[in-house]
N, C-alpha and C. Protein backbone atom coordinates (compact mmCIF):
# COMPACT_ATOMS: atom_id res chain seq x y z
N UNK A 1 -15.72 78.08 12.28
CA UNK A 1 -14.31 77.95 11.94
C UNK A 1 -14.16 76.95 10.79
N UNK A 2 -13.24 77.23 9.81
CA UNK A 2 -12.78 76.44 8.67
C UNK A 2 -12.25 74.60 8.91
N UNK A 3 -12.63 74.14 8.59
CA UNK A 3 -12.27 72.59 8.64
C UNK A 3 -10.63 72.85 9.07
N UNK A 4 -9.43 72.36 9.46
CA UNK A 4 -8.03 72.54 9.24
C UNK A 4 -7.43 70.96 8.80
N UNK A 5 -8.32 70.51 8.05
CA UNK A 5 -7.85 69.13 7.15
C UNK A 5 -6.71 69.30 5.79
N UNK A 6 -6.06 68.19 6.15
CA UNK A 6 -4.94 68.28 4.45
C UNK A 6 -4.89 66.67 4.41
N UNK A 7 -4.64 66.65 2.76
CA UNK A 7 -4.37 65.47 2.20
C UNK A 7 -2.83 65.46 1.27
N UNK A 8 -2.45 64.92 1.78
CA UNK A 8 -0.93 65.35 0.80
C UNK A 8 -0.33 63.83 0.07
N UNK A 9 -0.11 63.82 -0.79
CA UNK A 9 0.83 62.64 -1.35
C UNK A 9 1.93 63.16 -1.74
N UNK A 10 2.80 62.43 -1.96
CA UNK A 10 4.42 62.93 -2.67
C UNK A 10 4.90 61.26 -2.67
N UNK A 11 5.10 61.65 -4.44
CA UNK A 11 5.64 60.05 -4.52
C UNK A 11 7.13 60.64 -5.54
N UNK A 12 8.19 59.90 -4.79
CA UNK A 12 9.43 59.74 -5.87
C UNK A 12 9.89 58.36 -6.25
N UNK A 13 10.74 58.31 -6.94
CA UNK A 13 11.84 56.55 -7.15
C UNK A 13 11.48 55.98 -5.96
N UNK A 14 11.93 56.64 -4.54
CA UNK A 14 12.60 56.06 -3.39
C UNK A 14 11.10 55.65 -2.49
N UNK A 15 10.08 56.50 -2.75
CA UNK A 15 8.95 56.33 -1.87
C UNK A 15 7.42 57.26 -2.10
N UNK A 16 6.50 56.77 -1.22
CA UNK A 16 4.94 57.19 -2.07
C UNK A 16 4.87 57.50 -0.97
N UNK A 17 4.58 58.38 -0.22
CA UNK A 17 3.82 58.57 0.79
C UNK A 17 2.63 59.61 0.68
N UNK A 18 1.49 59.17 1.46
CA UNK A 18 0.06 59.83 1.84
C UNK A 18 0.07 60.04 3.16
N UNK A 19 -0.21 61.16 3.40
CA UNK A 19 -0.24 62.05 5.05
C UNK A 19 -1.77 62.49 4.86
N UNK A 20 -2.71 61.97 5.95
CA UNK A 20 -4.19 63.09 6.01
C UNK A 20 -3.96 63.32 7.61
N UNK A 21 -4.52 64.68 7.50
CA UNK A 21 -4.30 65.18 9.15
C UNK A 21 -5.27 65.98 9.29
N UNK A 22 -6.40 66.01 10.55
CA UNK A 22 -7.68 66.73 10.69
C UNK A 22 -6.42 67.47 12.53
N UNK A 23 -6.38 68.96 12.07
CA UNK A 23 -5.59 69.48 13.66
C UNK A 23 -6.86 69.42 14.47
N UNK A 24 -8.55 69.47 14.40
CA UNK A 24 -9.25 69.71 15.23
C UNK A 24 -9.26 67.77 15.55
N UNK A 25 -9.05 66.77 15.53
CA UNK A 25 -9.24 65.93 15.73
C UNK A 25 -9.27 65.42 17.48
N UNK A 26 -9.15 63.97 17.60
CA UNK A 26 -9.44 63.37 18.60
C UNK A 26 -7.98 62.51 18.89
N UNK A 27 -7.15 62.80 18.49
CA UNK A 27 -6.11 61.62 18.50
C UNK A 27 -6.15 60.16 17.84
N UNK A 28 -6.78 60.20 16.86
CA UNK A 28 -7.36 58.92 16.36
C UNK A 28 -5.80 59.17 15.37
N UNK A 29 -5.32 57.61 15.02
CA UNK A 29 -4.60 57.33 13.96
C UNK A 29 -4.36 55.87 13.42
N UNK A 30 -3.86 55.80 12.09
CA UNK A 30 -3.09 55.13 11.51
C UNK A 30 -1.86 54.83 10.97
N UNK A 31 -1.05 53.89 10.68
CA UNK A 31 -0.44 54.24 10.07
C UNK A 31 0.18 52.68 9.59
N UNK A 32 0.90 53.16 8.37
CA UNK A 32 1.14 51.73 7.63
C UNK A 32 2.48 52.26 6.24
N UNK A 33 3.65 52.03 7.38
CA UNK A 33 4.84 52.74 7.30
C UNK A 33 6.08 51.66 6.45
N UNK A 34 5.80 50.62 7.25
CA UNK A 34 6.94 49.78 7.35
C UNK A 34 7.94 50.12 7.87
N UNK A 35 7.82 50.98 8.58
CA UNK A 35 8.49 51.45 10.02
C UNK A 35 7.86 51.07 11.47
N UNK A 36 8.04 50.02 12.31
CA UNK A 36 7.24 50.27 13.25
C UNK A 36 7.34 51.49 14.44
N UNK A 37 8.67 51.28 14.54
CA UNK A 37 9.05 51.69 15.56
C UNK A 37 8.68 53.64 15.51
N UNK A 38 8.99 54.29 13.91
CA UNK A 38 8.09 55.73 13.70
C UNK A 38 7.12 55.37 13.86
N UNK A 39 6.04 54.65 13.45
CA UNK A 39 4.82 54.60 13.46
C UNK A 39 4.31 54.72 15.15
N UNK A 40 5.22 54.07 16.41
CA UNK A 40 4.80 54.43 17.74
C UNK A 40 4.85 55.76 18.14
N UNK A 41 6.12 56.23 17.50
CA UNK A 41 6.38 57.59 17.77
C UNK A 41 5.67 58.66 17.46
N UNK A 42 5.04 58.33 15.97
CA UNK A 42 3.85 59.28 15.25
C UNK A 42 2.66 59.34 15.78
N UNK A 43 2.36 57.78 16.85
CA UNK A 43 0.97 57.62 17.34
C UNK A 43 1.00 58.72 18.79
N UNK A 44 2.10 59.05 19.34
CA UNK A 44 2.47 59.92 20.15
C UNK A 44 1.94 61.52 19.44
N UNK A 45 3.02 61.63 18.64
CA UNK A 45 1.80 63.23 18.78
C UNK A 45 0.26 62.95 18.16
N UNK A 46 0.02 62.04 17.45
CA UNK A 46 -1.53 62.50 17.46
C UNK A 46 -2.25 62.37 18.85
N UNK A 47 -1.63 61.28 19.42
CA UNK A 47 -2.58 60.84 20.95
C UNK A 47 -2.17 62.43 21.87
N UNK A 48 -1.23 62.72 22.33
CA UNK A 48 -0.87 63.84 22.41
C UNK A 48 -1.29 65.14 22.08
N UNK A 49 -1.18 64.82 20.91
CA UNK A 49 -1.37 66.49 20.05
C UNK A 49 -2.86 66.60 19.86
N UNK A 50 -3.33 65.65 20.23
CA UNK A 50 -5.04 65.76 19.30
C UNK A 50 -5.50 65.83 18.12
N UNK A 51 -4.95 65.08 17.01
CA UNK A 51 -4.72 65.50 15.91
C UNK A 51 -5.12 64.12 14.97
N UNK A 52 -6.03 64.22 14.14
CA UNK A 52 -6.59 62.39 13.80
C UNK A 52 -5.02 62.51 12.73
N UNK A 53 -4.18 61.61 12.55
CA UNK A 53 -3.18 61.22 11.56
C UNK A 53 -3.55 59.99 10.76
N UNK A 54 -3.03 60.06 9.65
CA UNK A 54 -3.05 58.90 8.75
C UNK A 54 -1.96 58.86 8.17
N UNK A 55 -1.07 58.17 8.37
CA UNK A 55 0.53 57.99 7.49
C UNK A 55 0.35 56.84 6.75
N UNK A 56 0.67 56.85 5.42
CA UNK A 56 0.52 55.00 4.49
C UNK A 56 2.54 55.76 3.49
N UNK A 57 2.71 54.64 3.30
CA UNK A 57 4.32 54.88 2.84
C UNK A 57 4.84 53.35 2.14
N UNK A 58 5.18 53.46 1.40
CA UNK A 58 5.63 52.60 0.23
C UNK A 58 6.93 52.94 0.44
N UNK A 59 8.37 52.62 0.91
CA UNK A 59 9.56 52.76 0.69
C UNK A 59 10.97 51.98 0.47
N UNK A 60 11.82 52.31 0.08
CA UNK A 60 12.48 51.43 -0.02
C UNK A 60 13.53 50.91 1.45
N UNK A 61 12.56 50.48 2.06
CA UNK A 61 13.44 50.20 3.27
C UNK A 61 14.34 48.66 3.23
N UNK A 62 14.42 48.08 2.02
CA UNK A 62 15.16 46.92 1.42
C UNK A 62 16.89 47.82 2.00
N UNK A 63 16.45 49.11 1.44
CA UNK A 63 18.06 49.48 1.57
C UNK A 63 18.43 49.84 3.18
N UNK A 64 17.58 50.97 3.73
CA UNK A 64 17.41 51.23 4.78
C UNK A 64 16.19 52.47 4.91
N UNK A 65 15.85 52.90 6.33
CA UNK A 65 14.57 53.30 6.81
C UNK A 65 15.05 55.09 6.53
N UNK A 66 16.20 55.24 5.59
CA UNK A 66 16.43 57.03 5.99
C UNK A 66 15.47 57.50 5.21
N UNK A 67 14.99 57.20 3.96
CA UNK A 67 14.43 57.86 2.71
C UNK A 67 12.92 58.15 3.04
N UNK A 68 12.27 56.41 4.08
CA UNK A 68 10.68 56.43 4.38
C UNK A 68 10.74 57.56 5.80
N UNK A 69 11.74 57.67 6.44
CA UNK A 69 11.74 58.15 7.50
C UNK A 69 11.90 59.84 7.18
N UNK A 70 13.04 60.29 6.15
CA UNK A 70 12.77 62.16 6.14
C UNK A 70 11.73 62.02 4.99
N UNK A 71 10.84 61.22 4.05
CA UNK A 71 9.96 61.62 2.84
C UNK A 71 8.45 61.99 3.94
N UNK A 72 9.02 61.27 5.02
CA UNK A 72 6.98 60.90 6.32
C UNK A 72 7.61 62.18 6.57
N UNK A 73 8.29 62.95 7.00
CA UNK A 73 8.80 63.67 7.88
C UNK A 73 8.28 65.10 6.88
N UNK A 74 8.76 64.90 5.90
CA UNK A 74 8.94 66.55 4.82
C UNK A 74 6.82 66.15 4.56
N UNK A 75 6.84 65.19 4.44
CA UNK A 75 4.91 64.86 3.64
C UNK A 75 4.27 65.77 4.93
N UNK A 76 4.62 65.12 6.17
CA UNK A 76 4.02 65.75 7.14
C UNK A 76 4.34 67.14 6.96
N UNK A 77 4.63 67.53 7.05
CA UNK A 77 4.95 68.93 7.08
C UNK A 77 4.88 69.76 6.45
N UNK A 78 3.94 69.09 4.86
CA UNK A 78 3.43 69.76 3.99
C UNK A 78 2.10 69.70 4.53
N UNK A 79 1.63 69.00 4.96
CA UNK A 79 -0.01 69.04 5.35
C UNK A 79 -0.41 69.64 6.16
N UNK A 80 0.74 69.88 7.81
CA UNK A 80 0.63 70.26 8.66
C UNK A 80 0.61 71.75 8.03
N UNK A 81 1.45 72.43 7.37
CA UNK A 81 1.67 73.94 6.43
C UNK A 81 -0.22 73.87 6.66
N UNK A 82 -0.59 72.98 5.00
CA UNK A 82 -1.35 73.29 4.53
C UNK A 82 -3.03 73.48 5.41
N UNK A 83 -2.93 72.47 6.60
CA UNK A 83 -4.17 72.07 7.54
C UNK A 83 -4.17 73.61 8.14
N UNK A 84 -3.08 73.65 8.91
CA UNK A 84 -2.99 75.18 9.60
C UNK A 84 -3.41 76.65 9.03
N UNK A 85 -3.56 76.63 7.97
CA UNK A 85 -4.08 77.63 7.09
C UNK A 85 -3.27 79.07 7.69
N UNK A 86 -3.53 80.16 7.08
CA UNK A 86 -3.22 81.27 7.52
C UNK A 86 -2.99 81.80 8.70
N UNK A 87 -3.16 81.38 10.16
CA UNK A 87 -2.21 81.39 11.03
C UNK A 87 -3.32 82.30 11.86
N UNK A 88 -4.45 83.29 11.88
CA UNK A 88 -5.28 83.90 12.57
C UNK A 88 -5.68 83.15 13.87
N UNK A 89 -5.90 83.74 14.95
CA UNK A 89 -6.39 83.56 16.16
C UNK A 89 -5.44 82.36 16.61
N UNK A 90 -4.61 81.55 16.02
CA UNK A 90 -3.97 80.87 16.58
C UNK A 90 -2.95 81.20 18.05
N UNK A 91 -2.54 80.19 18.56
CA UNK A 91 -1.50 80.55 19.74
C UNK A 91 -0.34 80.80 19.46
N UNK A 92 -0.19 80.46 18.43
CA UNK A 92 1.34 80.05 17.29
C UNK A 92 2.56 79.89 18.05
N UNK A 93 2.95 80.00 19.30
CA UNK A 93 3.79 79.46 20.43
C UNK A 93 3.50 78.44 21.10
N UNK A 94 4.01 77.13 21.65
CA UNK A 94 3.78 75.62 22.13
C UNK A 94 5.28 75.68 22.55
N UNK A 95 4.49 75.18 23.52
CA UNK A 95 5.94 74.23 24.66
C UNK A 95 5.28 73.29 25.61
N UNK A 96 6.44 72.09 25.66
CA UNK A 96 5.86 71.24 26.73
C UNK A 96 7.37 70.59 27.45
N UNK A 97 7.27 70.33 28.73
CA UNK A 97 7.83 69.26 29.19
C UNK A 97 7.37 67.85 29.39
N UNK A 98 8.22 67.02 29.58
CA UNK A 98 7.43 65.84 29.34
C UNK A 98 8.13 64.54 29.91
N UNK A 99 7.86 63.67 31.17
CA UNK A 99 8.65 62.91 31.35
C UNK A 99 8.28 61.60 31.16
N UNK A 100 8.74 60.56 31.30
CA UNK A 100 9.13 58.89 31.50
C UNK A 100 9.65 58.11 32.07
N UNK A 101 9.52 58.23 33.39
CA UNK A 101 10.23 57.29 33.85
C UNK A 101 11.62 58.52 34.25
N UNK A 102 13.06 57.71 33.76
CA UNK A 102 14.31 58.94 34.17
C UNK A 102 14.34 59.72 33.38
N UNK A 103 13.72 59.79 32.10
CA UNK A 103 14.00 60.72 31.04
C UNK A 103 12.74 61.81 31.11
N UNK A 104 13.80 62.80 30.55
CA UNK A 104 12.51 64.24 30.33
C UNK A 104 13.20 65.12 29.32
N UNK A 105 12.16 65.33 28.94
CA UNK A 105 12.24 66.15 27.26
C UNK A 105 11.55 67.47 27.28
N UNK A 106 12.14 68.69 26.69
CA UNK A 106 11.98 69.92 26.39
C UNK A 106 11.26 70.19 24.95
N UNK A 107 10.40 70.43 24.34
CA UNK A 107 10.42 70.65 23.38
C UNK A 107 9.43 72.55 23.35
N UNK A 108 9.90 73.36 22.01
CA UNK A 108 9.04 74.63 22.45
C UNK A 108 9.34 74.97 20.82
N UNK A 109 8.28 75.28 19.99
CA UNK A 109 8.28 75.50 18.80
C UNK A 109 6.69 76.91 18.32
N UNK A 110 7.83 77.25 17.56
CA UNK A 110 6.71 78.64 17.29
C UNK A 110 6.51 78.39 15.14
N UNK A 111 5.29 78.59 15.02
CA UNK A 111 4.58 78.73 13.64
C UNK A 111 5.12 79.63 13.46
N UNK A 112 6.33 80.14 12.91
CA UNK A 112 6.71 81.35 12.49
C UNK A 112 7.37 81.74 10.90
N UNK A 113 6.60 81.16 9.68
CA UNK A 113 6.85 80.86 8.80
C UNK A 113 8.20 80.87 8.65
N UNK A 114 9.07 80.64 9.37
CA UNK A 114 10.53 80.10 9.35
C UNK A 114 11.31 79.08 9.64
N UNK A 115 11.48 78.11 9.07
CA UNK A 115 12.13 76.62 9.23
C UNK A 115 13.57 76.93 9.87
N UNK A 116 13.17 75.98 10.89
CA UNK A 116 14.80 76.19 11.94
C UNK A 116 14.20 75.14 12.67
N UNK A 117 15.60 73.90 12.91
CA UNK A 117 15.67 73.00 14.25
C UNK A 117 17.27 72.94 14.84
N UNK A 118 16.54 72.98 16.41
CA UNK A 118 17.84 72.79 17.00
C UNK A 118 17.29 71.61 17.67
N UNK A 119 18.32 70.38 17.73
CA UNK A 119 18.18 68.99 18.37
C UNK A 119 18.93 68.83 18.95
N UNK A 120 18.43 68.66 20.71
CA UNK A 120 19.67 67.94 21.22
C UNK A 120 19.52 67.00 21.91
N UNK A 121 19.80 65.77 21.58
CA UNK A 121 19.17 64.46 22.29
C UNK A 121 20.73 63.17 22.17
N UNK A 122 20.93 63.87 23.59
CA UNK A 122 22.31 63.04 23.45
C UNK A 122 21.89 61.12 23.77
N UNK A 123 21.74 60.57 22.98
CA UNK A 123 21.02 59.05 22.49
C UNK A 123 22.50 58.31 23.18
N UNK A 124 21.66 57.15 24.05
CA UNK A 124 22.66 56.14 24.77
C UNK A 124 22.47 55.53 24.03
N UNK A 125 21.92 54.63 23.03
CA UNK A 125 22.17 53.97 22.08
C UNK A 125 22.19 54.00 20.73
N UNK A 126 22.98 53.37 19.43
CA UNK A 126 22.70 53.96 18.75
C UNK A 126 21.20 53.43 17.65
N UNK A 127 20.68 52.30 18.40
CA UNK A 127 19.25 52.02 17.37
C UNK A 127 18.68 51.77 18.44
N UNK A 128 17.17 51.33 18.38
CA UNK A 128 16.12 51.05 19.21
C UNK A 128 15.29 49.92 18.78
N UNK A 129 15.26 48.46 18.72
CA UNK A 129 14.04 48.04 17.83
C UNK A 129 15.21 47.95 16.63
N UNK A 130 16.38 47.46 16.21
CA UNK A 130 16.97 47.49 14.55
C UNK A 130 16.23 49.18 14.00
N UNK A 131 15.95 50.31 14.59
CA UNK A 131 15.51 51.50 14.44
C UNK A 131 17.14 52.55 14.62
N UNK A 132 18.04 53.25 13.39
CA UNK A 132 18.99 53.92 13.65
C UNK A 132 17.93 55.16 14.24
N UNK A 133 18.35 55.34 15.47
CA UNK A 133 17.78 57.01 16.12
C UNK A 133 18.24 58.02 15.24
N UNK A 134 19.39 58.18 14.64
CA UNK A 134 20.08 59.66 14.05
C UNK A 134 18.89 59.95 13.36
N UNK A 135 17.94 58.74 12.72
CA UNK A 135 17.28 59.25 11.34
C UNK A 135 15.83 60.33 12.28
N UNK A 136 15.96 59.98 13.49
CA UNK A 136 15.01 61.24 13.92
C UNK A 136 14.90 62.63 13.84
N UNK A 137 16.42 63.00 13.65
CA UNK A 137 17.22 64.48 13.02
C UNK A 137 16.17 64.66 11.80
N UNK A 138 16.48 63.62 11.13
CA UNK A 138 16.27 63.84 9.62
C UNK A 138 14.49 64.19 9.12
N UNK A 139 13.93 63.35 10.10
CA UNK A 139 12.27 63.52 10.29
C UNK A 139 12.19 64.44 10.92
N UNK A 140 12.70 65.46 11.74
CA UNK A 140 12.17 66.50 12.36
C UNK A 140 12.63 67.68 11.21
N UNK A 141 13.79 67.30 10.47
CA UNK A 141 14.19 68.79 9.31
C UNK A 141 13.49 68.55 8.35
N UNK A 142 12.94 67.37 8.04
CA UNK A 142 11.91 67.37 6.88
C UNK A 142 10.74 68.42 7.25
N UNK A 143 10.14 67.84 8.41
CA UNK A 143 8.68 68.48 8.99
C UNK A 143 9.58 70.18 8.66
N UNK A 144 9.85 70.42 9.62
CA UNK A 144 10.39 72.47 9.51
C UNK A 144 10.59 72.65 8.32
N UNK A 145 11.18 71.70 7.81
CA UNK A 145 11.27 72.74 6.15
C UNK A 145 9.96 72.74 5.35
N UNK A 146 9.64 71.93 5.40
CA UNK A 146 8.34 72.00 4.97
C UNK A 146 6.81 72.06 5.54
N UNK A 147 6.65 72.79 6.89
CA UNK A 147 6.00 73.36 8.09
C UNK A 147 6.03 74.71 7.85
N UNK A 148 7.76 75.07 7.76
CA UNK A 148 8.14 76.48 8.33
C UNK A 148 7.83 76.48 9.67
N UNK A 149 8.12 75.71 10.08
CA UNK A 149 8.21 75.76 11.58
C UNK A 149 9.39 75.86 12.00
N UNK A 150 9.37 76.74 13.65
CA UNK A 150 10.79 76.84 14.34
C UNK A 150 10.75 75.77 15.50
N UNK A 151 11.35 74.80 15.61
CA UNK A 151 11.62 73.61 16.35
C UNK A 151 12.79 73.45 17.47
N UNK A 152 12.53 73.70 18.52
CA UNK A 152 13.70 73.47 19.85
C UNK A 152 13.27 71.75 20.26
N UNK A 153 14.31 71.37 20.18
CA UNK A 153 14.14 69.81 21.00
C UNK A 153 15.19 69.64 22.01
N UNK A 154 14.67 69.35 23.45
CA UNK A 154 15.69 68.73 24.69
C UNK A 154 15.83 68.00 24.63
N UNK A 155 16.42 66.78 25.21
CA UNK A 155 16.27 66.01 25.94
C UNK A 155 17.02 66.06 27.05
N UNK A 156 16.78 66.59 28.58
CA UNK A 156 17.31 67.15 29.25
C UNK A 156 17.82 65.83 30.32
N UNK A 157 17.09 65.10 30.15
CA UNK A 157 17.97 64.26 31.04
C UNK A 157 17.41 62.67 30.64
N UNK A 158 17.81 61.02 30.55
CA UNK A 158 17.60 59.83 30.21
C UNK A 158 18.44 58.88 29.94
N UNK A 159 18.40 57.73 30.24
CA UNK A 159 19.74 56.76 30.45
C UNK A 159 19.18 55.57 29.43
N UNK A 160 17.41 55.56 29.20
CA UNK A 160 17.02 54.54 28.07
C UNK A 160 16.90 55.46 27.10
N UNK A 161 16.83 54.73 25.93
CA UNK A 161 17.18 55.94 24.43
C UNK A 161 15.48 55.30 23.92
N UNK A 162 15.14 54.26 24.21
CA UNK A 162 13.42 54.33 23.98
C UNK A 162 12.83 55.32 24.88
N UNK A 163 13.27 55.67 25.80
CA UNK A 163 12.23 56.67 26.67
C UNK A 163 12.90 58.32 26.49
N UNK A 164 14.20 58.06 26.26
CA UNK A 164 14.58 59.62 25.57
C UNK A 164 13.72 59.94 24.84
N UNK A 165 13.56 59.16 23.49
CA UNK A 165 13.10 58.61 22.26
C UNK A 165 11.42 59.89 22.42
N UNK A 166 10.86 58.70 22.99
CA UNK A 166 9.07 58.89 23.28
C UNK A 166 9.08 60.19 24.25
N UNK A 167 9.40 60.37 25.54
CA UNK A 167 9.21 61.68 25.50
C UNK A 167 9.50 62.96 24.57
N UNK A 168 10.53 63.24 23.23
CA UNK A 168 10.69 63.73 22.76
C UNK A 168 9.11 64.14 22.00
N UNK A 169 8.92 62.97 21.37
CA UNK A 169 7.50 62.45 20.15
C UNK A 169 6.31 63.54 21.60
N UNK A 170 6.31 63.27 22.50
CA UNK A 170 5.04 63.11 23.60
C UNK A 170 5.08 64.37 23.74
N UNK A 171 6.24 65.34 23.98
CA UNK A 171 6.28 67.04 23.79
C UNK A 171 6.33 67.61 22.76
N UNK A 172 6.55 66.53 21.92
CA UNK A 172 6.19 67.41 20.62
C UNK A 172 4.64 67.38 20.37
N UNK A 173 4.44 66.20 20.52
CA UNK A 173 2.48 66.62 20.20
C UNK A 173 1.95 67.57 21.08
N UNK A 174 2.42 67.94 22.45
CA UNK A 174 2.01 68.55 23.57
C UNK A 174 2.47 70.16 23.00
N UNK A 175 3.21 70.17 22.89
CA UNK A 175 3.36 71.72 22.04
C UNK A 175 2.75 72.12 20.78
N UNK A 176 2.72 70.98 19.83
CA UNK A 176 1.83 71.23 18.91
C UNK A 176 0.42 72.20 19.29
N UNK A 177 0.10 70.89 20.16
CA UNK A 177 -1.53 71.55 20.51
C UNK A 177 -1.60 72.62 21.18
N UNK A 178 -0.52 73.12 21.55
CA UNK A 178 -0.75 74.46 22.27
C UNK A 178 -0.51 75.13 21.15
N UNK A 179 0.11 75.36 20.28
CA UNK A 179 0.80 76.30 19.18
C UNK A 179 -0.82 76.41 18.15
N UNK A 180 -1.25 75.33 17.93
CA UNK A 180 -2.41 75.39 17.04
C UNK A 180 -3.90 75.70 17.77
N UNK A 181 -3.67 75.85 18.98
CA UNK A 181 -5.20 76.00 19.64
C UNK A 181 -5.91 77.21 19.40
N UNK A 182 -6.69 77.96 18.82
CA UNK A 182 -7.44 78.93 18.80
C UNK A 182 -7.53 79.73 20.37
N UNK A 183 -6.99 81.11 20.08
CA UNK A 183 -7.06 81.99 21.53
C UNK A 183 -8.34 82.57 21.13
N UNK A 184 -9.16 82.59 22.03
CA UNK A 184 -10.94 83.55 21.61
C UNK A 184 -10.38 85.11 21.63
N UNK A 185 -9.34 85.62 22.47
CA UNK A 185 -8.70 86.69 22.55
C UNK A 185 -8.31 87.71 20.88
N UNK A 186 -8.12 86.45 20.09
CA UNK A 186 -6.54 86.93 18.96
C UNK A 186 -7.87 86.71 18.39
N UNK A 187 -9.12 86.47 18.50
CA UNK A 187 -9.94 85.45 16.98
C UNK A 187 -9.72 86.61 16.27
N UNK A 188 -9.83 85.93 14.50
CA UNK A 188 -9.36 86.82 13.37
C UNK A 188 -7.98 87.54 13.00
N UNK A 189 -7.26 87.43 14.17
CA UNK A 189 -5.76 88.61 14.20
C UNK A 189 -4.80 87.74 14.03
N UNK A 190 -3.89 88.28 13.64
CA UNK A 190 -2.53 87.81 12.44
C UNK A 190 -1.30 87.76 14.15
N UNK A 191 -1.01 86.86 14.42
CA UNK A 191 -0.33 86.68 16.00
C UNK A 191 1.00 86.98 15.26
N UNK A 192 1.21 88.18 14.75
CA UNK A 192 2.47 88.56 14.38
C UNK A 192 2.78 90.11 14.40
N UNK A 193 3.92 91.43 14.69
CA UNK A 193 3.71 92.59 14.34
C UNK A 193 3.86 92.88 12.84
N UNK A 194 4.39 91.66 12.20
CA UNK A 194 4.55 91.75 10.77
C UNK A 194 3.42 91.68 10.13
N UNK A 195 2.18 91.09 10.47
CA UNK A 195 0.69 91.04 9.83
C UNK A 195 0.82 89.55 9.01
N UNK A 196 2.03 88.96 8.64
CA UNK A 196 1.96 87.50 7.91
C UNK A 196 2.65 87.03 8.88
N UNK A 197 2.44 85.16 8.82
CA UNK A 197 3.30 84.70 9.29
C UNK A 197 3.70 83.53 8.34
């Protein structure tokens, strides 16, 4: 089987970011954001997802964290595109539930070269950590648009907005890895009736 490694940079005015992502990995990561509080969240799907990550980001968070937070979000999601390659023998469907404590999270996303998120994470607070939560919207429409991924997010039930928060991150890596796992069934076949995905 083909390596499924990407290296992506994208630098504008507002920010530089470098994304490397190995999907056959071990959960190994880094990251060096100037975000801490994404950077826990990101260490979630790789530990999760199985997936070695490397996030590095230069941004202007002097102003605030929206620009480093959807530029990590869209970078990822160019690599993740590019690591995944052509889509053969894959599972290309992932879902997980996922709990914490009172909170539990839905997440179920299909590789279907079509960018779509629906989010619903009704947040008891509105930051975490000096962290605004809304900007999590914004990091998950970066990734789909530039994934083409179709993205469902729950959060079906939670009264702390850090543990809403992390189970969200914890089913998302958990679906990942189901969506990207090689079926020995499909090996070589296009998991679509359209023949692309």
């Amino acid at each position: 089987m083909a390596e499924r490694k990407a290296r992506v940079e994208r630098n504008t005015l507002e920010t530089q970011v470098t994304v490397e992502i190995d999907l056959d990995g071990t959960g190994q990561a880094t990251f060096n954001t100037g975000v801490p509080f994404l950077d826990h969240m990101m260490d979630q799907i790789a530990r999760h997802g199985l997936v070695d990550l490397s996030v590095t980001c230069n941004g202007d968070t002097h102003i605030d964290d929206h620009h480093t937070v959807e530029d990590i979000g869209i970078t990822l999601g160019q690599a993740f595109k590019q690591a995944v390659g052509d889509k053969k023998g894959i599972r290309r469907y992932g879902h997980a539930y996922v709990p914490l404590d009172e909170a539990l999270s839905r997440v179920v996303l299909d590789l279907s070269g079509r960018p779509g998120l629906c989010m619903n994470v009704p947040y008891t607070r509105a930051s975490v950590g000096g962290f605004d939560v809304d900007l999590f919207e914004e990091f998950f429409h970066g990734f789909v648009n530039h994934s083409m991924v179709t993205l469902h997010i729950d959060n079906l039930k939670g009264k702390n907005t850090h543990h809403q928060i992390e189970t969200v991150f914890k089913a998302f890596g958990r679906a990942l890895r189901m969506a990207i796992e090689m079926d020995e069934r499909m090996a070589g076949i296009m998991p679509s009736t359209k023949g692309a995905l």
